[in-house]
Protein backbone atom coordinates (compact mmCIF):
# COMPACT_ATOMS: atom_id res chain seq x y z
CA UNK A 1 99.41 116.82 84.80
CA UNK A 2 100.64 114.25 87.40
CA UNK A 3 104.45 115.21 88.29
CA UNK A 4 106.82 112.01 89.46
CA UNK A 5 110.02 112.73 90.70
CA UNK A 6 112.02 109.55 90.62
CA UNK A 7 115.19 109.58 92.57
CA UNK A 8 118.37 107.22 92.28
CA UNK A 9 121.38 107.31 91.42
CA UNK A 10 121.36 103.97 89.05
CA UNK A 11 120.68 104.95 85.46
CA UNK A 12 118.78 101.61 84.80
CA UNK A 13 116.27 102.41 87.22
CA UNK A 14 115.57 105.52 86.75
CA UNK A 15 115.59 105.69 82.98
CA UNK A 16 112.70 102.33 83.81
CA UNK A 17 110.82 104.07 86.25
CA UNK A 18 110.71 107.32 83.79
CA UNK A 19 109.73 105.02 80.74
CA UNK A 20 107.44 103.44 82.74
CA UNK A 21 105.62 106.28 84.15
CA UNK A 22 105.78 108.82 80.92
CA UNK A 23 103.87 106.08 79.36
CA UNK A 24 100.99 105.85 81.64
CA UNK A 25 100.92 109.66 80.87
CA UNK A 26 102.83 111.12 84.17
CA UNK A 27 105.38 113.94 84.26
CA UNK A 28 108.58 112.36 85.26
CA UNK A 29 111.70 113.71 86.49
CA UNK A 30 114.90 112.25 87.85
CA UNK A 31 117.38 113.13 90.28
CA UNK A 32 120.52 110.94 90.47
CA UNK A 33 122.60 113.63 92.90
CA UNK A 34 121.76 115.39 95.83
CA UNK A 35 122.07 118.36 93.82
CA UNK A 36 119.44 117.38 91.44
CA UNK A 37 116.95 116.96 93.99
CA UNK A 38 117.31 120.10 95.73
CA UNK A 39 116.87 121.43 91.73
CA UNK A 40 113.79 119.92 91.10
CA UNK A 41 112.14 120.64 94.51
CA UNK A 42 113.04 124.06 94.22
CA UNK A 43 111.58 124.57 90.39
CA UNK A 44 108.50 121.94 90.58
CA UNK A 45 106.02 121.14 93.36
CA UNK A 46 105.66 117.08 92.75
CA UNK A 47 102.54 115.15 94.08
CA UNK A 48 104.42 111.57 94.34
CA UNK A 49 108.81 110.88 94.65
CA UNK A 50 110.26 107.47 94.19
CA UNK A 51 113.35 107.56 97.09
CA UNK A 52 116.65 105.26 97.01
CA UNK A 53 117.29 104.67 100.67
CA UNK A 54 120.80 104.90 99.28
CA UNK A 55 122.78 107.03 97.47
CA UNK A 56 126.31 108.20 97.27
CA UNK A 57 126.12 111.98 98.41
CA UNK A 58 122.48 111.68 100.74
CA UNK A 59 120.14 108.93 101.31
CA UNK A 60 116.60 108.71 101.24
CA UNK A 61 115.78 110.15 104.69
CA UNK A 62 117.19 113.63 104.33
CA UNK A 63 115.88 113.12 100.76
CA UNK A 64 112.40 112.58 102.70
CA UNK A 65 112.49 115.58 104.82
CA UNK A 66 113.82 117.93 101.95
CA UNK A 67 110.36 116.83 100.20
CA UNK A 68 107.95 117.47 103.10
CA UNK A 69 109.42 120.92 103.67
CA UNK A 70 109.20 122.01 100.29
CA UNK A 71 106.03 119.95 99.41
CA UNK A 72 104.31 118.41 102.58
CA UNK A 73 101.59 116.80 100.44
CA UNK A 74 103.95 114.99 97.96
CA UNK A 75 103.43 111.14 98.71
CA UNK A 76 107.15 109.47 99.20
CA UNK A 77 107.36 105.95 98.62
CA UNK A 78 110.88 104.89 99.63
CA UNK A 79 112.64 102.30 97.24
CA UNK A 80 115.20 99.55 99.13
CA UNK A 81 116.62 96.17 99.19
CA UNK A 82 116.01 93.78 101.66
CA UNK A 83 119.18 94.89 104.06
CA UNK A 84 117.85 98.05 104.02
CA UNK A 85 114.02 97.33 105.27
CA UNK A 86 114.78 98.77 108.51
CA UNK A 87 115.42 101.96 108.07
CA UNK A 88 112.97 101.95 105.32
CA UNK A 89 110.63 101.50 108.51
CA UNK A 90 111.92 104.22 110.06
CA UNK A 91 111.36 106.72 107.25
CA UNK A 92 107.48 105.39 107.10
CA UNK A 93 107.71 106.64 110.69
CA UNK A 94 109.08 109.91 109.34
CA UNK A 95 106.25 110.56 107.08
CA UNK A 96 107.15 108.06 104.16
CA UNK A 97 103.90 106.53 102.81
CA UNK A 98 105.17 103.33 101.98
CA UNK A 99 108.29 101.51 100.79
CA UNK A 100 108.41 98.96 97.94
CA UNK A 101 111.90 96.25 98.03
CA UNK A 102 114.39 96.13 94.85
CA UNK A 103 114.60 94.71 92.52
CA UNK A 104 110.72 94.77 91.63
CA UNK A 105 109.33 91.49 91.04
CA UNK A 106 105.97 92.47 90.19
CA UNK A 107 105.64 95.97 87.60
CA UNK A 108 101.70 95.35 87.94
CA UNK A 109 101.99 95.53 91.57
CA UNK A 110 104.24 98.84 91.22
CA UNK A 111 101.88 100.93 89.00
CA UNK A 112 98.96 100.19 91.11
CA UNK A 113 100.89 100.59 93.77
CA UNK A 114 101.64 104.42 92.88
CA UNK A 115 98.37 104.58 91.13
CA UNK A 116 96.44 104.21 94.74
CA UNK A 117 98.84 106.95 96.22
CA UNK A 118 98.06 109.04 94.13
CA UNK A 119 94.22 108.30 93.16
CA UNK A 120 93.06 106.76 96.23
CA UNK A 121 91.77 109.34 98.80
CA UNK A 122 93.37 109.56 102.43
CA UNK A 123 89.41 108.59 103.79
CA UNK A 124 89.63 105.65 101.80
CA UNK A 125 92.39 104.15 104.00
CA UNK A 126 90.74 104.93 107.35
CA UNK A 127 87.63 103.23 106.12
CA UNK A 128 89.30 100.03 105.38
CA UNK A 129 90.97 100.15 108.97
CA UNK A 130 88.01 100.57 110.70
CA UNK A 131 86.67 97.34 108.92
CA UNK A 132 89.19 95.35 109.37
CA UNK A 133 88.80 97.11 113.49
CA UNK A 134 85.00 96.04 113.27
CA UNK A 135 85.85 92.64 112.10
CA UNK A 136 87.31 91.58 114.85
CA UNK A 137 85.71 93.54 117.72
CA UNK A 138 88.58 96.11 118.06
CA UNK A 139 87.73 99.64 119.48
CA UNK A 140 90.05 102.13 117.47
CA UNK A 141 88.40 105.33 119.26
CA UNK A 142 89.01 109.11 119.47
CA UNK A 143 93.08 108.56 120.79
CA UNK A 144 95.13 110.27 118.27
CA UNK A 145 98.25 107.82 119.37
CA UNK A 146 96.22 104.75 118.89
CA UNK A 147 94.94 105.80 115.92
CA UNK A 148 98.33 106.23 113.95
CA UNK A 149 99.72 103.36 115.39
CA UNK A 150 96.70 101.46 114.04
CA UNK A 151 97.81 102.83 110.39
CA UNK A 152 101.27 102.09 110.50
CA UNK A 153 100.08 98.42 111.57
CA UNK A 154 97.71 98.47 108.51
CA UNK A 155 100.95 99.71 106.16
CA UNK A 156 102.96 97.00 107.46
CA UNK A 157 100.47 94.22 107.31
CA UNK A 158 100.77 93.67 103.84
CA UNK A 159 104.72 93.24 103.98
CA UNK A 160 106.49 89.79 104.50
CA UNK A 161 107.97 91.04 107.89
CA UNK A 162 108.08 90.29 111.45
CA UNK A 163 106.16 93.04 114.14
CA UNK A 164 107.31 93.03 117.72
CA UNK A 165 104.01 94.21 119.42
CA UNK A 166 105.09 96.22 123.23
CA UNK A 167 102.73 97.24 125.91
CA UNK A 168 101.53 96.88 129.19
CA UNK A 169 99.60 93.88 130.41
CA UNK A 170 96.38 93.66 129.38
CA UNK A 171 96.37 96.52 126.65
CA UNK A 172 95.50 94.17 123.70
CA UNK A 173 98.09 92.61 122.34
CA UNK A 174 97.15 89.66 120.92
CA UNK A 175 94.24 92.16 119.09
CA UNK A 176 96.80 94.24 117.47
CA UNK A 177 98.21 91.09 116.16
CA UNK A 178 94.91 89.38 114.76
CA UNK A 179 94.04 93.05 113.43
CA UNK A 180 97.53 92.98 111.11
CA UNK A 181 96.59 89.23 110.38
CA UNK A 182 93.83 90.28 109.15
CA UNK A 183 94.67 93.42 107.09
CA UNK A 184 96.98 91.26 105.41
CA UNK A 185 97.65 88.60 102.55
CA UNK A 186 97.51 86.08 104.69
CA UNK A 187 93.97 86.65 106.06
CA UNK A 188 92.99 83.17 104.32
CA UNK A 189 95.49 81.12 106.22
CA UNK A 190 95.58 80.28 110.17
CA UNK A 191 96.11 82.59 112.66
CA UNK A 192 97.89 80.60 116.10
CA UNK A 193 98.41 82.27 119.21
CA UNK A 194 100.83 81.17 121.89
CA UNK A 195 101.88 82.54 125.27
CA UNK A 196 105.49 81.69 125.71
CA UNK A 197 105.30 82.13 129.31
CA UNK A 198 102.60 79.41 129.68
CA UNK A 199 104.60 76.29 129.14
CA UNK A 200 107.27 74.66 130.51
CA UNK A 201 110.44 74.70 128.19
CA UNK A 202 109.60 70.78 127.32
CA UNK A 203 106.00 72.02 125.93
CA UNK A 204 107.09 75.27 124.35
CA UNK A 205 109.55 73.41 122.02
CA UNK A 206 106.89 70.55 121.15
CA UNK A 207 104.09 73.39 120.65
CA UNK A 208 106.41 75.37 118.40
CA UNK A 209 108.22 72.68 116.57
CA UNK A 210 105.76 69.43 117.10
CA UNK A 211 107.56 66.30 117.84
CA UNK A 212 107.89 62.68 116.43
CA UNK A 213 105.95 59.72 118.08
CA UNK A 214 108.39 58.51 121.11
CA UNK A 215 110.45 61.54 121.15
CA UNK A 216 109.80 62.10 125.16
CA UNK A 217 107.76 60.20 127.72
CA UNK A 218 104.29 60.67 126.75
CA UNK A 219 104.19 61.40 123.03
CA UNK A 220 102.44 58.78 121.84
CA UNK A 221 101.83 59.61 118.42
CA UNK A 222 103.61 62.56 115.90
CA UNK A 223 102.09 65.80 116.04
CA UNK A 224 102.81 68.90 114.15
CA UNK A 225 103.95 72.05 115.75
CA UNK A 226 102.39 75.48 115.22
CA UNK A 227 105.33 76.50 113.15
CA UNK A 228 104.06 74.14 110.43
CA UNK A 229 100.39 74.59 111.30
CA UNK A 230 100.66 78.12 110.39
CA UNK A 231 103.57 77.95 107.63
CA UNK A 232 101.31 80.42 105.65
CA UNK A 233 99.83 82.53 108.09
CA UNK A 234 100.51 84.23 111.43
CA UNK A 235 102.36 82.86 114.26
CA UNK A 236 101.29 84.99 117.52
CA UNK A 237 103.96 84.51 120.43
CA UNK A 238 102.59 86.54 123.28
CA UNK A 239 105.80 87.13 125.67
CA UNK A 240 108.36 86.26 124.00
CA UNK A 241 110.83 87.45 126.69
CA UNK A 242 109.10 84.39 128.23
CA UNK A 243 111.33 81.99 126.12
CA UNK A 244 114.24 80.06 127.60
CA UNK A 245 118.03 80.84 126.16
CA UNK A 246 117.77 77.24 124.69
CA UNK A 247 114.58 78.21 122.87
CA UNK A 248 115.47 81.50 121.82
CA UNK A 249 118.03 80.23 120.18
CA UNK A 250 115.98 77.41 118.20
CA UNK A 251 113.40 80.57 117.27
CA UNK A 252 116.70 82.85 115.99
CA UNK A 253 117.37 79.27 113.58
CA UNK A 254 113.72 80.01 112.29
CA UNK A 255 113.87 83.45 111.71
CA UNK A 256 117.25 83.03 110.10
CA UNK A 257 116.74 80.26 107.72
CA UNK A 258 113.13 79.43 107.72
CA UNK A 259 114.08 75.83 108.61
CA UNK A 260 113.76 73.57 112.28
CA UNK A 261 113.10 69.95 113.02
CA UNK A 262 110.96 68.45 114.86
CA UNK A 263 111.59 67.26 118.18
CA UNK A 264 112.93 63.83 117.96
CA UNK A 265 113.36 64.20 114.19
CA UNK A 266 116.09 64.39 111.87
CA UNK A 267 114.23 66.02 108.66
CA UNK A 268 114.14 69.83 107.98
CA UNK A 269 111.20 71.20 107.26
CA UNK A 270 110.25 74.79 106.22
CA UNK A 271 107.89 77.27 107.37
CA UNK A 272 106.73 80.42 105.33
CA UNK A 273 105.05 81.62 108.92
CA UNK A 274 104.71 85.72 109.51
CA UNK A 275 105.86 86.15 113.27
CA UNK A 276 104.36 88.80 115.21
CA UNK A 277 105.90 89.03 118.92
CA UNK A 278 104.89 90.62 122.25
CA UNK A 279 106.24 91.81 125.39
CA UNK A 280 105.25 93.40 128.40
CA UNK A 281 108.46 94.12 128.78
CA UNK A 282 111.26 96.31 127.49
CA UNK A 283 113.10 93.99 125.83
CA UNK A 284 115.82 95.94 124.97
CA UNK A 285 116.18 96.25 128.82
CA UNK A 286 116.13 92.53 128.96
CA UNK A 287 118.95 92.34 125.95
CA UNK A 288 120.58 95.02 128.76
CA UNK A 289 119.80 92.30 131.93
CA UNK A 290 121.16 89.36 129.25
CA UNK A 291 117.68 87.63 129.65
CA UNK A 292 117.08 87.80 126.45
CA UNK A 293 119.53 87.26 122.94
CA UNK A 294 119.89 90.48 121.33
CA UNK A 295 120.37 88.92 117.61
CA UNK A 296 116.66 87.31 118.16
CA UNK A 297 115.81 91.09 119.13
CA UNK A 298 117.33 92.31 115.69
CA UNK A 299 115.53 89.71 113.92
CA UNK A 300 112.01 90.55 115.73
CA UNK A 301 112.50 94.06 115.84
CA UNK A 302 111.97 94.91 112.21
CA UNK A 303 108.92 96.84 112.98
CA UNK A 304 107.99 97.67 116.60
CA UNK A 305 104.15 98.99 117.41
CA UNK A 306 103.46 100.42 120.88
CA UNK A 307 100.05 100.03 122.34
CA UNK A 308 99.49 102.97 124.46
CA UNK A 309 97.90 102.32 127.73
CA UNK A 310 94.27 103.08 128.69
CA UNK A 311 94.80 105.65 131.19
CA UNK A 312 97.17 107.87 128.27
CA UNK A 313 93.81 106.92 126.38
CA UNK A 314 91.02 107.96 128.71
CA UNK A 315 88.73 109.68 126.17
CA UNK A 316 88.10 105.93 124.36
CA UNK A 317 86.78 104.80 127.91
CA UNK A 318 83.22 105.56 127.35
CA UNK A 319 83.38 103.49 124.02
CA UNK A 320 85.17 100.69 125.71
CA UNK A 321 82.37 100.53 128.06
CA UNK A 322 79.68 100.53 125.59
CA UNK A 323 81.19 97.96 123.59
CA UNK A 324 81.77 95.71 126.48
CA UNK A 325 78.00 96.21 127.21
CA UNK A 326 76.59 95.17 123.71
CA UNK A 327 74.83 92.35 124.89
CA UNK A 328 73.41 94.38 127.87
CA UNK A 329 71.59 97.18 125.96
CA UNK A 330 69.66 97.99 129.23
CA UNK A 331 72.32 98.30 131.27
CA UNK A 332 74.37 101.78 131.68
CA UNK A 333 76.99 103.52 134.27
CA UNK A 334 75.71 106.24 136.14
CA UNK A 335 78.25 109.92 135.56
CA UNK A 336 79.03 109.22 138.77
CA UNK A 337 80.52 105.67 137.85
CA UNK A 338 81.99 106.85 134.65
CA UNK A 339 84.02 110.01 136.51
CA UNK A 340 85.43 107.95 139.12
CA UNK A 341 86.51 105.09 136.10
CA UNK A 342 87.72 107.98 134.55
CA UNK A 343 90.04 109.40 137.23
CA UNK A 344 91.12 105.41 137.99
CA UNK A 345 94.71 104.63 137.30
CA UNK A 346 94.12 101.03 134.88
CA UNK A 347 97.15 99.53 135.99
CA UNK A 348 95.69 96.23 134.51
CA UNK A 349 94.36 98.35 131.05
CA UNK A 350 91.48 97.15 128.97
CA UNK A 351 91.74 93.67 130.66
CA UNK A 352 91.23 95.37 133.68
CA UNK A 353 88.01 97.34 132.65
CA UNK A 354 86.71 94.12 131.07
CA UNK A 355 86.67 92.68 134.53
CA UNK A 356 84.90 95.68 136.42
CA UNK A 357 82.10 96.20 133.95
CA UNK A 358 81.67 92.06 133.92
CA UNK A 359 81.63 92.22 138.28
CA UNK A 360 79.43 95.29 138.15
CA UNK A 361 76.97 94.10 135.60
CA UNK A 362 76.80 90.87 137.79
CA UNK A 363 76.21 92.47 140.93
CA UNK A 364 73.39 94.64 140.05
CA UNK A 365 71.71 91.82 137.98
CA UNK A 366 67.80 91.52 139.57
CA UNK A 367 68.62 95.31 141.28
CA UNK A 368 68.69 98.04 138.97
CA UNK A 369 69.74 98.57 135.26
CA UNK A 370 72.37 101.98 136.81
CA UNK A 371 75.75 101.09 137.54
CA UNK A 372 76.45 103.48 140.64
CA UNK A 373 79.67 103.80 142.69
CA UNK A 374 78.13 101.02 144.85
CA UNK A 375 78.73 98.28 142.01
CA UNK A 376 82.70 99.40 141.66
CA UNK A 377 85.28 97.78 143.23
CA UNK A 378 86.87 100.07 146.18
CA UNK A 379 90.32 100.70 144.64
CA UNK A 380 88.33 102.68 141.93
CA UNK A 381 85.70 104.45 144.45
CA UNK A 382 88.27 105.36 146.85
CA UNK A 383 91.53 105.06 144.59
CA UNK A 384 93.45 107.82 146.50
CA UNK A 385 92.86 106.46 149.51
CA UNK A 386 93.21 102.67 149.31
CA UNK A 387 96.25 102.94 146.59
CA UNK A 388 98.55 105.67 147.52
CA UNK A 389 100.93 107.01 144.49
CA UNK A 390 103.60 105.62 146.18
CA UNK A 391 102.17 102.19 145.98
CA UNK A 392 100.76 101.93 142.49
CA UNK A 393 103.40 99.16 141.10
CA UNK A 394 102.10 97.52 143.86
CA UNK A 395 98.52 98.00 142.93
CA UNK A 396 99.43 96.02 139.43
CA UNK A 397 101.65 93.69 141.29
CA UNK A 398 102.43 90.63 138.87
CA UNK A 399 102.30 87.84 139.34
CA UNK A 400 105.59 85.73 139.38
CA UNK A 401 106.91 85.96 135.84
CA UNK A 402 106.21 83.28 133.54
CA UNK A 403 106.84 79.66 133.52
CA UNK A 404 109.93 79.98 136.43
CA UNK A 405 108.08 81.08 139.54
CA UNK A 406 111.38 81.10 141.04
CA UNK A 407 111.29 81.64 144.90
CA UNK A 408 113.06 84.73 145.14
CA UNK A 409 109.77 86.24 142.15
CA UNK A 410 107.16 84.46 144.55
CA UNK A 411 108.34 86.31 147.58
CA UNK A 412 108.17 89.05 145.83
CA UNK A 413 104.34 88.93 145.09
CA UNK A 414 103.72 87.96 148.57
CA UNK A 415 105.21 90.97 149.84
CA UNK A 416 103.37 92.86 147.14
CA UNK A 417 100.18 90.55 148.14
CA UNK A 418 100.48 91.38 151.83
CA UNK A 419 101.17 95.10 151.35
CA UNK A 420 97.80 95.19 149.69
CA UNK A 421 96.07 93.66 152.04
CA UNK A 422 97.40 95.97 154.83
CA UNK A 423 95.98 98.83 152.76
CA UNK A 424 93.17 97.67 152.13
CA UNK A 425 92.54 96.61 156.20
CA UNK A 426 93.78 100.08 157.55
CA UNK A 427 91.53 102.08 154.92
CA UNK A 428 88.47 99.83 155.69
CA UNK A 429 88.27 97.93 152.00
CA UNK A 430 85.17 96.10 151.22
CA UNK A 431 85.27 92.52 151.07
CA UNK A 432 84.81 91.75 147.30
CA UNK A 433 87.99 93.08 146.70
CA UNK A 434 89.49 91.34 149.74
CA UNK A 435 87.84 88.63 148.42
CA UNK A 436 89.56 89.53 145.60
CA UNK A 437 92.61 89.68 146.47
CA UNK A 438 92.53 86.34 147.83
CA UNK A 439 91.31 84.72 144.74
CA UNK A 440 94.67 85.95 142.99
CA UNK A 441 96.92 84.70 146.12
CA UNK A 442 95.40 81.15 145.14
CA UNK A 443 95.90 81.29 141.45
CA UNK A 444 99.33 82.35 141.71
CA UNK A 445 100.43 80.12 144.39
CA UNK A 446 98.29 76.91 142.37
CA UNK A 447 100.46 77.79 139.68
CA UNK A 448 103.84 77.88 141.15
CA UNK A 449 103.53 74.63 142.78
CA UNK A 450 102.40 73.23 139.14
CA UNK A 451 105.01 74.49 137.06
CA UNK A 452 107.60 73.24 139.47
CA UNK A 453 105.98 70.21 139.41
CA UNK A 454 105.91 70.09 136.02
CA UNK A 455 109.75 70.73 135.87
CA UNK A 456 110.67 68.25 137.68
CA UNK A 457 108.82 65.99 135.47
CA UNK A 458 109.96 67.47 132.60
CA UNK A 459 106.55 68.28 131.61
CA UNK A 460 104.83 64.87 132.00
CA UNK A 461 101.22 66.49 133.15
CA UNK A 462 100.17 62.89 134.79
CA UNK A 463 103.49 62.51 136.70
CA UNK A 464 102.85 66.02 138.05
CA UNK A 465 99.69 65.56 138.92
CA UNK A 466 100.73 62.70 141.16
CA UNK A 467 102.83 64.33 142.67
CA UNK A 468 100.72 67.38 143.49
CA UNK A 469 97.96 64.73 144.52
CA UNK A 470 95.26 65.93 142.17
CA UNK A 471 93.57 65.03 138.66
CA UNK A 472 95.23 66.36 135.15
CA UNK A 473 92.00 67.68 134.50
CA UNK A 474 92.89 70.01 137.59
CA UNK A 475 96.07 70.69 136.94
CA UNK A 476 95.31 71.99 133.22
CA UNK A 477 92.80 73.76 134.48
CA UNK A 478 95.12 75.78 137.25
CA UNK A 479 97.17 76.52 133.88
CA UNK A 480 94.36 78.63 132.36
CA UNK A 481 93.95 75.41 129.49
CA UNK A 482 90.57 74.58 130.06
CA UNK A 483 90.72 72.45 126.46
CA UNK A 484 91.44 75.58 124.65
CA UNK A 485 94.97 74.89 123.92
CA UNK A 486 96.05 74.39 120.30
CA UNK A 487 96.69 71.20 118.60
């Protein structure tokens, strides 16, 4: 027979959940002391416990780790109220297979609920993973890291919480958080993706909030923001740490009430939106540098995922490759190639690799169907040489962070930008990636001159454009918009 152990120290409940249970035609026992639990663990082996985070004499995380030394293949779903969702988090982390929030609104939902625990075989969740993965084009691989951080972002899809998503550029952010969209109950509503650092502070409150017809110079008609496009679904803000202090503090409102306005307005409306946030960035170390608030951080950090990097993930490469060359089915990397890809640092991550198969494939297009060490760029053929370990932050060298492009940030990439260059010139670099190089020194430096332009316009695109003595077509396109932005 099925054994329950049900543990909480409020009669109500547990006499429910052992009423409940019995019925269904489970063994149930309850524990409402810390001495009851380590009674029953020692005299029964149980193959599911119901946990109170909190009781008066433990709580549910030593309660957790008493059952997976005694029984490692009891499941543990941990029972809590909304203060407590937190550490509720933290003890899925621990080896907790799920948490369910009290009181229980739905008894359906919690006997199916431990039903599937129980009944529902361990394969059976890493073959709905990988189809939500194949859905949307993600490569889960052989890494044992990315793998269980993909299952703790399937576990907390289906909760009504906010994910802050942290890796380096270029890892796959914005993936991760169209992969939790999607393994979610929300899968039927929109998805919206934003990049805080992309807009001025002007934009980013009109994107996020929309604005009412004459609200600013140049909105000529209302428009909703995303907040309200996506009231149901997912709201994707790619670097947050991006945000200003003025609209941090509008996005803490949000999270907070559920409520804004929109620019110009004076009527509250609501959004039901599930935020998922990213960073490159530490942003506890920006809470630390007071660049960023650290209540927002509280309210975003509910559940924090870490996207490992690709070189801590080297033995996915191959399939990365592969998948990146589905619609080339003749083309392949010689071992040559592949070992020296292999041995490369990634500074720029899957982003990164995206870009070297898409250069190599295009240089060997009308020569041969082998990608040899010819076709690679020279800071992966002679990576010791052109990059020295000293110099690898300057290898990845951002650009200027964001929407400020302050000077002091653009000196700073110059000097990285020069450095380079130097390298490259004293170790004999080929010209693509001088070329390169030089391609990046326009982008950034088109982009600095825009965004200041735009800030002394206060965001008025054909004002800045003026001023810069080029089209808004131009400009929009120097901003990466090229008629892809969201409306």
């Amino acid at each position: 027979m099925t054994k329950l152990l049900v543990v909480d120290d409020e009669y109500e409940i547990g006499n429910f959940l052992s009423y409940l249970f019995t019925k269904k035609g489970y063994e149930v026992s309850v524990a409402r002391t810390y001495h009851e639990v380590v009674d029953h663990l020692n005299q029964t082996s149980f193959h599911l416990a119901m946990v109170d985070l909190k009781m008066p004499d433990t709580n549910g995380l030593q309660v957790l780790q008493m059952i997976k030394e005694k029984t490692p293949s009891c499941k543990v779903i941990i029972m809590t109220g909304y203060s407590t969702v937190k550490t509720a988090v933290d003890a899925i982390k621990n080896g907790a297979n799920d948490y369910i929030e009290k009181p229980f609104d739905d008894i359906d939902e919690l006997e199916k609920h431990v039903d599937n625990l129980l009944h529902v075989p361990g394969a059976f969740l890493d073959e709905e993973i990988s189809k939500v993965a194949e859905q949307i084009g993600m490569i889960i691989g052989n890494s044992t890291e990315m793998k269980t951080m993909l299952k703790m972002a399937y576990k907390f899809a289906s909760k009504n919480i906010n994910i802050l998503l942290e890796g380096e550029t270029g890892t796959g952010k914005e993936v991760l958080a169209r992969f939790i969209h999607e393994a979610s109950h929300r899968v039927q509503n929109p998805f919206i993706g934003l990049n805080c650092g992309a807009l001025t502070e002007t934009l980013l409150e009109s994107e996020l909030f929309g604005h009412e017809k004459g609200a600013f110079t140049g909105a000529g008609q209302q428009r909703k923001g995303l907040f309200e496009i996506a009231s149901q679904g997912t709201l994707f803000l790619d670097e947050i740490a991006e945000a200003s202090p003025a609209i941090q503090v509008k996005l803490l409102r949000v999270l907070e009430t559920r409520e804004f306005m929109r620019v110009g307005s004076e009527h509250t409306l609501k959004t039901n939106a599930r935020i998922v946030a990213a960073s490159h960035v530490n942003l506890h170390e920006a809470v630390r540098n007071r660049s960023f608030r650290e209540d927002l951080l509280y309210r975003l950090d509910v559940v924090k995922l870490h996207i490992p990097p690709l070189r801590e993930r080297k033995e996915d490469l191959s399939l990365l490759i592969q998948k990146l060359l589905e619609n080339q089915p003749a083309i392949e990397f010689s071992h040559e190639s592949l070992a020296m890809m292999e041995d490369y640092h990634w500074p720029g991550n899957i982003r990164e690799l995206s870009n070297v198969v898409t250069r190599a494939v295009a240089l060997a297009e009308g020569e041969t169907t082998i990608i040899t060490p010819d076709y690679l760029p020279v800071t992966i053929r002679e990576r010791k040489k052109v990059i020295p370990i000293q110099r690898q932050e300057v290898e990845s060298a951002p650009e200027p962070a964001g929407k400020d492009f302050s000077k002091s940030e653009l000196e700073r990439f110059l000097e990285q930008w020069n450095g380079e260059m130097i390298d490259l010139l004293e170790e004999q670099g080929d010209l693509e990636q001088v070329k390169e190089n030089i391609k990046k020194l326009e982008e950034v430096v088109e982009k600095a001159f825009v965004y200041k332009a735009l800030r002394d316009t206060l965001g008025n695109r054909k004002e800045a454009s003026k001023k810069l003595n080029t089209t808004v077509r131009k400009l929009r396109y120097i901003l990466n918009e090229k008629g892809h932005g969201v409306h």
